[in-house]
Protein backbone atom coordinates (compact mmCIF):
# COMPACT_ATOMS: atom_id res chain seq x y z
CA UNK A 1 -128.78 47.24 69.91
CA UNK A 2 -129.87 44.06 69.24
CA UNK A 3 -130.08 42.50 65.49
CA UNK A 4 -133.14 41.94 65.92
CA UNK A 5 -134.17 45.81 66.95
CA UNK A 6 -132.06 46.96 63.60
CA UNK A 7 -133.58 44.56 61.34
CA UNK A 8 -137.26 45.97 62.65
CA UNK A 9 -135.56 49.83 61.67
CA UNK A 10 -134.33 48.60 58.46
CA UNK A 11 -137.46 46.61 57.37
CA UNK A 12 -139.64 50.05 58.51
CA UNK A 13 -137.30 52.64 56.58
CA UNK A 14 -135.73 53.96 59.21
CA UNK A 15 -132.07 53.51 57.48
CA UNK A 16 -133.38 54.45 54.23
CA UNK A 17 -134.70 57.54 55.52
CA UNK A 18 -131.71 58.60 57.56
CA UNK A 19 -129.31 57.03 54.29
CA UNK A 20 -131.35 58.97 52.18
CA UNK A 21 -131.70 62.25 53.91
CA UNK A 22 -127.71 61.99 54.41
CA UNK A 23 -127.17 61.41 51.10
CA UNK A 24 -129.55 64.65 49.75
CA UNK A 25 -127.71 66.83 51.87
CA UNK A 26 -124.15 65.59 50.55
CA UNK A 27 -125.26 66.31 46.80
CA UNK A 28 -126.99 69.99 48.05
CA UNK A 29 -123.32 70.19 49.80
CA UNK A 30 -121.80 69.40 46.76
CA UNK A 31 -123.95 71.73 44.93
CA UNK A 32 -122.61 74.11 46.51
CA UNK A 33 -119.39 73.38 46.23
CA UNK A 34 -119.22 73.19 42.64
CA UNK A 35 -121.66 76.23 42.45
CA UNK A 36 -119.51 78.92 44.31
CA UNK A 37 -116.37 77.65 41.69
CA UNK A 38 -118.76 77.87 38.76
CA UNK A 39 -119.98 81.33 39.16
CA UNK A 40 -118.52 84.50 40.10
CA UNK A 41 -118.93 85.76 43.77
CA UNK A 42 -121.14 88.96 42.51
CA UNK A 43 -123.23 86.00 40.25
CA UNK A 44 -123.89 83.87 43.27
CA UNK A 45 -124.91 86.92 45.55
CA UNK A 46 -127.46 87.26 42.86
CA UNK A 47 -128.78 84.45 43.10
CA UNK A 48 -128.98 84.13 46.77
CA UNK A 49 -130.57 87.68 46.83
CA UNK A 50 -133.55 86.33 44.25
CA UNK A 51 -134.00 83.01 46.05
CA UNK A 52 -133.71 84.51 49.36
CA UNK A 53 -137.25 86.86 48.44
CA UNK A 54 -138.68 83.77 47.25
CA UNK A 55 -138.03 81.20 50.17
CA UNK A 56 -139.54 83.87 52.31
CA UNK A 57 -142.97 84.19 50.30
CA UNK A 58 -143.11 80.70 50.08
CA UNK A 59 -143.11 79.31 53.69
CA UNK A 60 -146.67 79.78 53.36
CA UNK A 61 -146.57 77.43 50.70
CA UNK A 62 -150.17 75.66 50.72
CA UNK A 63 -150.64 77.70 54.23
CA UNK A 64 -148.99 74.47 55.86
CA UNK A 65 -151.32 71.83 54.60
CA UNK A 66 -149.11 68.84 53.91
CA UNK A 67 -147.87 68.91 57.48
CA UNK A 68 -151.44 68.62 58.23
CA UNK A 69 -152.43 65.79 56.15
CA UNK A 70 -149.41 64.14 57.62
CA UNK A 71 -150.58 64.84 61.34
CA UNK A 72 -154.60 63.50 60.73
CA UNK A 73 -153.38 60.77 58.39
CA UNK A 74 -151.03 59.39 61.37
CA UNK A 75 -153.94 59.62 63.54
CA UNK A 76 -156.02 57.33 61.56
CA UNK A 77 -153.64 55.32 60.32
CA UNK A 78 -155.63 52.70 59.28
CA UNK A 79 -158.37 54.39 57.62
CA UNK A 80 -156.84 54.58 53.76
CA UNK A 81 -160.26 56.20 52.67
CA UNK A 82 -159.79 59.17 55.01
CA UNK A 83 -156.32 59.64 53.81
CA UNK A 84 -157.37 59.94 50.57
CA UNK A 85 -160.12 62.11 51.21
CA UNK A 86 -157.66 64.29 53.65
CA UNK A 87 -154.91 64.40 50.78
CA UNK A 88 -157.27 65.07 47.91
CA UNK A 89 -158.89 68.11 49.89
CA UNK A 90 -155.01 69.05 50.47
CA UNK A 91 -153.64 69.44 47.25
CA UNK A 92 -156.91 71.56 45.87
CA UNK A 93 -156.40 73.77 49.02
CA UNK A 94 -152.67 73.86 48.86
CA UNK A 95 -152.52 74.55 45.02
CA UNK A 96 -155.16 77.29 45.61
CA UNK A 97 -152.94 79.37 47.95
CA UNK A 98 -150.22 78.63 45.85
CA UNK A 99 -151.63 80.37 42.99
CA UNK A 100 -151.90 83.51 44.80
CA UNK A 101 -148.36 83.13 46.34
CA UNK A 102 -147.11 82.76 42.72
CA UNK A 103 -148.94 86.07 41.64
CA UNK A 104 -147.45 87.37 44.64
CA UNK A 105 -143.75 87.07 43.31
CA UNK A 106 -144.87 87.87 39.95
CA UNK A 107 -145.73 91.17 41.26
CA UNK A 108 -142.80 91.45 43.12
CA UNK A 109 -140.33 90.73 40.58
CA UNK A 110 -141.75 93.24 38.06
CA UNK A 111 -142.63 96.24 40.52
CA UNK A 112 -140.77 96.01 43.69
CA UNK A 113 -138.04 98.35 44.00
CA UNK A 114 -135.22 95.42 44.83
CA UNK A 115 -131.58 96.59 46.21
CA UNK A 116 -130.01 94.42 44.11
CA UNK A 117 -131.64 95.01 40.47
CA UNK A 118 -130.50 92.14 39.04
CA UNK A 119 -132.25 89.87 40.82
CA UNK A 120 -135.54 91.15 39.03
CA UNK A 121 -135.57 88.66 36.67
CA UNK A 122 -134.90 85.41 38.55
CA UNK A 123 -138.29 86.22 40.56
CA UNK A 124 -139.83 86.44 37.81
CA UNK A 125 -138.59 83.51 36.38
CA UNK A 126 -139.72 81.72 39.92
CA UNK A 127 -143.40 82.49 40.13
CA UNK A 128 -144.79 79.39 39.02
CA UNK A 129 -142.27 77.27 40.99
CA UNK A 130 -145.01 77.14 44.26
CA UNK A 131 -147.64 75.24 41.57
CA UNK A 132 -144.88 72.40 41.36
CA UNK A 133 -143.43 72.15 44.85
CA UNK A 134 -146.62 71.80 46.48
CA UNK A 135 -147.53 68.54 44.39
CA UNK A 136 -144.54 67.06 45.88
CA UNK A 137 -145.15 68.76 49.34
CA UNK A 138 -148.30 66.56 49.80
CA UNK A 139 -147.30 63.28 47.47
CA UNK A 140 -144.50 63.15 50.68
CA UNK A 141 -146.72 63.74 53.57
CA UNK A 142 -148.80 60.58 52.17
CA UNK A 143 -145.92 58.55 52.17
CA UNK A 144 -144.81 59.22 55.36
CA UNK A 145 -148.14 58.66 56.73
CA UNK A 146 -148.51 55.67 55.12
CA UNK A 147 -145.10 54.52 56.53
CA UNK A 148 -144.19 54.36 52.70
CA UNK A 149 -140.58 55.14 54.44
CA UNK A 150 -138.53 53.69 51.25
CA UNK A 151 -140.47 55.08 49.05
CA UNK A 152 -140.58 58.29 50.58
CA UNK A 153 -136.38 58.43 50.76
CA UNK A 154 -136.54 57.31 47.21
CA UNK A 155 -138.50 59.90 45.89
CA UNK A 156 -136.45 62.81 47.82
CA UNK A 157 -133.06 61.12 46.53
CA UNK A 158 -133.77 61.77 43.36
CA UNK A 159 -134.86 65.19 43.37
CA UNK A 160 -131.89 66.17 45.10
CA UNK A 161 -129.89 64.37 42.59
CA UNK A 162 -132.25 66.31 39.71
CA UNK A 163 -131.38 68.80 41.37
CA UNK A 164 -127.39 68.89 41.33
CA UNK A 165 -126.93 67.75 37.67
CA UNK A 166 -129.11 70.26 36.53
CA UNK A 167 -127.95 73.04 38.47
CA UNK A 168 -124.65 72.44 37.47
CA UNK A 169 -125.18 72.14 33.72
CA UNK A 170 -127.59 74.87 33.91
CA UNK A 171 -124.96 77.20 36.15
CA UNK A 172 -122.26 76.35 33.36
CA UNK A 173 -124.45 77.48 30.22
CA UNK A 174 -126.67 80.24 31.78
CA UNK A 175 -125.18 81.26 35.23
CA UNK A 176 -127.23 82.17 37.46
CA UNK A 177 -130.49 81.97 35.54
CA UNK A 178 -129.49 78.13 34.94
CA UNK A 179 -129.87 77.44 38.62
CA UNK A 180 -133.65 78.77 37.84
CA UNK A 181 -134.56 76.66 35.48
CA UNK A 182 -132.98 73.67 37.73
CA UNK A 183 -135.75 73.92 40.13
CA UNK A 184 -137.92 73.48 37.57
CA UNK A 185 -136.76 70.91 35.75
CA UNK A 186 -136.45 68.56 38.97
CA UNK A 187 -139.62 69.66 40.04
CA UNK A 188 -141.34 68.26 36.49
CA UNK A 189 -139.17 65.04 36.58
CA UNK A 190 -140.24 64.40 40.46
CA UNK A 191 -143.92 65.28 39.72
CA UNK A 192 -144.16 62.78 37.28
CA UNK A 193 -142.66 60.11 39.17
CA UNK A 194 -145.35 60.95 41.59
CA UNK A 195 -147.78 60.44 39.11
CA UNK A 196 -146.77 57.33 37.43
CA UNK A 197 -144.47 55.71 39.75
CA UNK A 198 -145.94 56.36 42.89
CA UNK A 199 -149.58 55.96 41.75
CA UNK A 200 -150.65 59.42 43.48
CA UNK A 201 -154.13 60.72 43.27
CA UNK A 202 -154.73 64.43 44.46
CA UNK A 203 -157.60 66.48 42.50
CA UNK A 204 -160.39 63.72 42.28
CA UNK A 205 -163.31 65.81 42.54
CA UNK A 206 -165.67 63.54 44.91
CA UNK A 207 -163.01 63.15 47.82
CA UNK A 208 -164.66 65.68 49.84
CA UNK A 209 -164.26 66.49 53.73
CA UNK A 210 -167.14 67.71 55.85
CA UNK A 211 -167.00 71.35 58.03
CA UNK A 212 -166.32 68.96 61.26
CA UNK A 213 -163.40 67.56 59.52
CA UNK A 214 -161.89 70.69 57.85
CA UNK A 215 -161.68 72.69 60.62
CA UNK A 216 -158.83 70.55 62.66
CA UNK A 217 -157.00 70.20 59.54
CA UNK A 218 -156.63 73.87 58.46
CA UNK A 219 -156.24 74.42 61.89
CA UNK A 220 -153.14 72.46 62.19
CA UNK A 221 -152.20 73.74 58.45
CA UNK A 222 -151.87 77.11 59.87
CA UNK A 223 -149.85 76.07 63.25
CA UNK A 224 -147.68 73.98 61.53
CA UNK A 225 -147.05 76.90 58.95
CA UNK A 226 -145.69 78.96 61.06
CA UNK A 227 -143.93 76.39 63.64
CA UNK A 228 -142.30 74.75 60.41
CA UNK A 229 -141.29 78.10 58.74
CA UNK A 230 -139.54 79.55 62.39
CA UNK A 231 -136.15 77.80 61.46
CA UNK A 232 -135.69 78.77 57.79
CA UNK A 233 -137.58 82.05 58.92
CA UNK A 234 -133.91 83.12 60.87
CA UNK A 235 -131.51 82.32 58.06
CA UNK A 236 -133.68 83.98 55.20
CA UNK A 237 -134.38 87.21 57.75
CA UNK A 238 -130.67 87.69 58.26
CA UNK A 239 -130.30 87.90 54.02
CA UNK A 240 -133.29 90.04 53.21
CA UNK A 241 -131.84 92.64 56.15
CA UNK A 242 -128.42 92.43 55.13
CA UNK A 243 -129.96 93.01 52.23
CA UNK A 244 -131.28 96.01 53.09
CA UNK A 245 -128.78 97.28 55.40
CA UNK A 246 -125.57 96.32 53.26
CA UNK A 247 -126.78 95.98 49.84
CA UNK A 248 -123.22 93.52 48.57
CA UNK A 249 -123.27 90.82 46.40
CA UNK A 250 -120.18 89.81 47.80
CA UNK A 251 -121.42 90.04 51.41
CA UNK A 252 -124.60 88.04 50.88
CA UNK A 253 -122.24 85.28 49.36
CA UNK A 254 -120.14 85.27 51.85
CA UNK A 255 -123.17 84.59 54.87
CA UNK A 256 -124.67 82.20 52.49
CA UNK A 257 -121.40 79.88 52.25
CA UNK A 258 -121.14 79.97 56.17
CA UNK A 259 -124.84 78.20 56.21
CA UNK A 260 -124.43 75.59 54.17
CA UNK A 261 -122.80 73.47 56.43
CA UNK A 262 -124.38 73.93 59.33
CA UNK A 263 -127.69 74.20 57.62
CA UNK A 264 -126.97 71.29 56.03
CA UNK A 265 -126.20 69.12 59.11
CA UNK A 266 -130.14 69.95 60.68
CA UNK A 267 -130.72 67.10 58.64
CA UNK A 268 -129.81 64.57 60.93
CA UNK A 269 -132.20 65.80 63.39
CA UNK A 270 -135.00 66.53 60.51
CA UNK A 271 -134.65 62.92 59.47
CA UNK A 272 -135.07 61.00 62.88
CA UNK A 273 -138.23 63.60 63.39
CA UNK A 274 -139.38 63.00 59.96
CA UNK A 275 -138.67 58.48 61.10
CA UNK A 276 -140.69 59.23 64.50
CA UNK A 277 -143.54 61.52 63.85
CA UNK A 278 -146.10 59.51 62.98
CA UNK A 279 -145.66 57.19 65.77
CA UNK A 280 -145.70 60.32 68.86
CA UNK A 281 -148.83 60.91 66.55
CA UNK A 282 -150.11 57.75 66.73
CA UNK A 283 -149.18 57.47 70.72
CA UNK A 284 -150.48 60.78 71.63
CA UNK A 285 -152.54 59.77 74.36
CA UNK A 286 -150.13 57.44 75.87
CA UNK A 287 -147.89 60.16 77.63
CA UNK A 288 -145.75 58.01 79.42
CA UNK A 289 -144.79 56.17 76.09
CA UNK A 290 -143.54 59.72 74.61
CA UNK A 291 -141.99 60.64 77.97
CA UNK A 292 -139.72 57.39 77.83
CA UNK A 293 -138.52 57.52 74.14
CA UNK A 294 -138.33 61.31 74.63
CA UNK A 295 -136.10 60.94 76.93
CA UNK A 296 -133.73 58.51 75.06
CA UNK A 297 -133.69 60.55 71.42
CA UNK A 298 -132.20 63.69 73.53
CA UNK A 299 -129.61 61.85 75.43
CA UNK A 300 -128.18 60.02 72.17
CA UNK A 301 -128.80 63.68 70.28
CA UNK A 302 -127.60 65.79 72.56
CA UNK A 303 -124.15 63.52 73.04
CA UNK A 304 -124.14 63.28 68.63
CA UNK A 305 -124.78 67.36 68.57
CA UNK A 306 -122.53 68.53 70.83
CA UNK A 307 -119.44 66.90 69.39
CA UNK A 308 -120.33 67.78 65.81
CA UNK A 309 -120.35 71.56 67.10
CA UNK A 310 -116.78 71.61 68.70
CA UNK A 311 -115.60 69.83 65.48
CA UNK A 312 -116.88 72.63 63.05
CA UNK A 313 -116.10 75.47 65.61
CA UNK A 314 -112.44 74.47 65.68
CA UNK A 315 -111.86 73.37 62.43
CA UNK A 316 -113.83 76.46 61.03
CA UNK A 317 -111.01 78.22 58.84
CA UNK A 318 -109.52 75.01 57.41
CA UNK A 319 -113.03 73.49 56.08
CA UNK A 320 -113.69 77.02 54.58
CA UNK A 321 -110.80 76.91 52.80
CA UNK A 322 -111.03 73.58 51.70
CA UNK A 323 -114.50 73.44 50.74
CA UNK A 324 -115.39 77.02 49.45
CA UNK A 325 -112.12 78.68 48.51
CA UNK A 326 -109.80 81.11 50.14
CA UNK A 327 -111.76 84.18 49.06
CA UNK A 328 -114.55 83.20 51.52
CA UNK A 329 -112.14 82.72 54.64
CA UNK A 330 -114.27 86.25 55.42
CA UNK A 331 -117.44 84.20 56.95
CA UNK A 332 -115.50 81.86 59.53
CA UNK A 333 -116.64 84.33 62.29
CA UNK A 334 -120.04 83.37 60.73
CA UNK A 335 -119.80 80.14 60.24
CA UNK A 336 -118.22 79.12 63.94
CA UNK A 337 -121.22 81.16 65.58
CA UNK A 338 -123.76 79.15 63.04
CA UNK A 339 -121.72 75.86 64.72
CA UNK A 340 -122.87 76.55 67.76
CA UNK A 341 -126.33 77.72 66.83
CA UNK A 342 -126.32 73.85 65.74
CA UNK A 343 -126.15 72.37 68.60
CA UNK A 344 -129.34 74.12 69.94
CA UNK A 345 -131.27 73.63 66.50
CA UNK A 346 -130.30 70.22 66.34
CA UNK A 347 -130.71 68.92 70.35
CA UNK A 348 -133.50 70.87 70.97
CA UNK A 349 -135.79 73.02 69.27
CA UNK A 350 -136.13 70.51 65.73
CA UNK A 351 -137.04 67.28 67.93
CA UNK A 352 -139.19 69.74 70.19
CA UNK A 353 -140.81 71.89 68.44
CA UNK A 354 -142.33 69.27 65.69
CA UNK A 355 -142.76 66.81 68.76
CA UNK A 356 -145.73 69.33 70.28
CA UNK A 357 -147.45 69.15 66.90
CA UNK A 358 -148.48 65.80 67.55
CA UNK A 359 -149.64 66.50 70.87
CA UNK A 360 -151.85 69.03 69.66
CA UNK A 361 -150.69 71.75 70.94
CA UNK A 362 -151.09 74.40 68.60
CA UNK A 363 -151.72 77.51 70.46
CA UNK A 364 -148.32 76.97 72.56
CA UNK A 365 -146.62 76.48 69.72
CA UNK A 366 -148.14 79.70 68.07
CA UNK A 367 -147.06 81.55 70.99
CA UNK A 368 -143.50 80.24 70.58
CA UNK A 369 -143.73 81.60 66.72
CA UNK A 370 -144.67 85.03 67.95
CA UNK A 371 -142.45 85.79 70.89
CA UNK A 372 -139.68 84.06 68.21
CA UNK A 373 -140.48 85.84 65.11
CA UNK A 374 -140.46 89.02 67.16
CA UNK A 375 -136.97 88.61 68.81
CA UNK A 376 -135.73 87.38 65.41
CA UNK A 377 -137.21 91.22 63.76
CA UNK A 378 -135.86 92.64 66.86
CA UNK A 379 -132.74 91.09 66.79
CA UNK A 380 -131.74 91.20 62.98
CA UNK A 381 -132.06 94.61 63.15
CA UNK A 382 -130.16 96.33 66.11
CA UNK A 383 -127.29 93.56 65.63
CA UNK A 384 -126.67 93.63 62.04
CA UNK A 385 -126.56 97.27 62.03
CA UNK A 386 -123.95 96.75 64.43
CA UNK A 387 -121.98 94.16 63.56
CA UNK A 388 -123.04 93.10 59.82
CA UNK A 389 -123.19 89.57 59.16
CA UNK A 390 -121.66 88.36 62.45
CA UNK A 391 -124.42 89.99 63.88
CA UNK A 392 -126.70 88.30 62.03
CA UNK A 393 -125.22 84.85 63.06
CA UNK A 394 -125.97 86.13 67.05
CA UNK A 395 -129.48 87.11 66.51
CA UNK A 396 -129.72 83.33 65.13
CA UNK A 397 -128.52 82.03 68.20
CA UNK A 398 -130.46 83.91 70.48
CA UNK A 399 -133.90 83.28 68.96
CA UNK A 400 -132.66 79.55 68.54
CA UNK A 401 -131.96 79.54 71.91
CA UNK A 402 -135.61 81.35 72.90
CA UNK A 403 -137.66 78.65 70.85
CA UNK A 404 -135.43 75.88 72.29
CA UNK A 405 -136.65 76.52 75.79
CA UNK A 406 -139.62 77.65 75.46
CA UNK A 407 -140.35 74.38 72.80
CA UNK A 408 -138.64 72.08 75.11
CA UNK A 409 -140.03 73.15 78.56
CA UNK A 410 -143.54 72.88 77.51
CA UNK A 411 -143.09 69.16 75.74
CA UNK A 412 -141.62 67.78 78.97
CA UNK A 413 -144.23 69.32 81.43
CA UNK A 414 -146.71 67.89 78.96
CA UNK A 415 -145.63 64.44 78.92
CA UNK A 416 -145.12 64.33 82.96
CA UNK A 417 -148.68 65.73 83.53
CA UNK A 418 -149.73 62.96 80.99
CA UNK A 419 -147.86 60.21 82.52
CA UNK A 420 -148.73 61.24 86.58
CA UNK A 421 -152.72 61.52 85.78
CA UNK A 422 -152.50 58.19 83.97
């Protein structure tokens, strides 16, 4: 590469994205490192339990509609009076369904009849968190339209840093309810930043949007809802029915330690998708454009991916040990099954999957949330009946691997018909 070609990446944020995206995922690695050492196995089961219920309510945070307002601000790039329009209309839409999701949890936490009882009061402690994560949800998706790149990592930094110190001095002085009260606490600290640092704007009353321009943007809201929510979807489906079928604290520890680090590592795809989405969006029409740089981001990932799998699939037992303790050398099964899954996340069905979002194609990518979500149900529950949590790790795989070429297929044919009618 020439110096040139990285001094155009580093003055558009590309290295501060991928810098900072590396970066949040080594302090939410070190989070939970410290965590697992901090608080009892039973404690931390707990808490995985309670957060588990709540990370599944809220992937319909605001029904999807930052990644909307990221996808039409792209678009029209250069129209900053749109995007204000489009992100004003957001946040009063996406704080509106977030009300209802928080009511949601409320209910749940006080009349639901949990396995694991405990966990009853850390929902309720969590209802309001949707108000607060949705403020930042759309703050981000103007930055990254805006190619506010630096900005953008700078902002998600520090929350992840909020984060991790609070988390741990919360963890030390109220267990698990400290890691509660974390989320909050970053969430205040990083709303106000938006508000003061970042000069954001969201409920003015006379940004407005017409019927013809609402209806593409909830549109894509409720695509990208679903497309987005697929990959955390998996992980949080294998808890809530291990949940169900083996009721453990100690087991739903042990599953959550063996996807942290492979969890973790999706970030690397996440961030060069997160670097490159506006400009697929703002190329959309040029097929042959996407078809050529397509080409080149699954080559390099693909190469990247595939040797960062065989690394954590054989080194599996001594990272475990190192990183989480001897007394979770019970999830390496888990953990070298979640490698692999990696590869197939990473290579293919992250890059893909958000890729066909800015091509507008919604209803294919609804179709791959159906047949997906279906095999995931389908899945979760014949092999973790059989096998427990390893077979929770397969039925991760498999729907990975569904999505992947179903996600992947359709983006390629897409950009060849593209490029041979041009």
């Amino acid at each position: 590469m020439s110096t040139e070609k990285i001094k155009k990446l580093f003055s558009s944020g590309f290295f501060h994205i991928i810098g900072s995206s590396a970066v949040n995922k080594i302090i939410s690695f070190l989070s939970s490192f410290v965590l697992v050492r901090i608080l009892t196995k039973s404690e931390y089961g707990t808490y995985t339990y309670a957060w588990n219920i709540y990370s599944l309510l809220v992937l319909m945070s605001g029904m999807g509609i930052d990644s909307a307002v990221l996808q039409m601000m792209s678009e029209r790039s250069g129209d900053e009076q749109y995007g204000k329009r489009i992100s004003a209309f957001g946040m009063r839409f996406g704080l509106a369904v977030n009300f209802f999701l928080s009511l949601l949890i409320l209910f749940i936490g006080l009349f639901a009849d949990l396995k694991i009882a405990a966990a009853r009061g850390l929902l309720i402690m969590l209802c309001a968190l949707p108000l607060l994560q949705v403020l930042i949800n759309i703050a981000s998706a103007n930055l990254r339209a805006t190619r506010k790149n630096k900005e953008y990592a700078g902002l998600m930094l520090i929350n992840s840093i909020l984060i991790l110190v609070f988390s741990v001095m919360g963890s030390i002085i109220f267990r698990e309810t400290g890691m509660v009260l974390a989320q909050y606490c970053a969430c205040l600290i990083s709303v106000l930043l938006c508000l003061f640092f970042y000069k954001a704007v969201w409920l003015r009353a006379d940004r407005t949007l017409d019927r013809e321009e609402r209806t593409p943007l909830l549109k894509i809201a409720f695509i990208s809802m679903l497309n987005n929510s697929l990959a955390q979807l998996m992980y949080l489906l294998d808890v809530f029915v291990l949940g169900i079928v083996d009721p453990q604290e100690t087991i739903l520890a042990s599953y959550k330690v063996a996807t942290v680090i492979p969890t973790a590592l999706t970030f690397i795809p996440a961030s060069l998708v997160i670097y490159i989405y506006p400009y697929f969006a703002q190329h959309k029409d040029d097929k042959k454009w996407c078809m050529q740089h397509y080409k080149k981001l699954i080559t390099a990932f693909g190469i990247f991916n595939l040797a960062v799998s065989l690394i954590m699939f054989l080194l599996a037992p001594f990272i475990v040990r190192i990183v989480f303790g001897k007394q979770y050398l019970d999830c390496v099964t888990v953990f070298r099954l979640l490698s692999i899954n990696y590869f197939f996340s990473g290579t293919f069905r992250i890059i893909s999957g958000n890729l066909l979002v800015t091509q507008r194609k919604l209803k294919f990518n609804l179709l791959v949330v159906v047949v997906s979500s279906s095999f995931n149900i389908l899945f979760d529950w014949i092999f973790i009946k059989q096998w427990g949590s390893v077979g929770a790790a397969i039925a991760t795989i498999g729907v990975v691997f569904i999505s992947s070429v179903m996600s992947t297929s359709y983006l390629v044919c897409t950009f060849r018909k593209g490029s041979s009618s041009e």
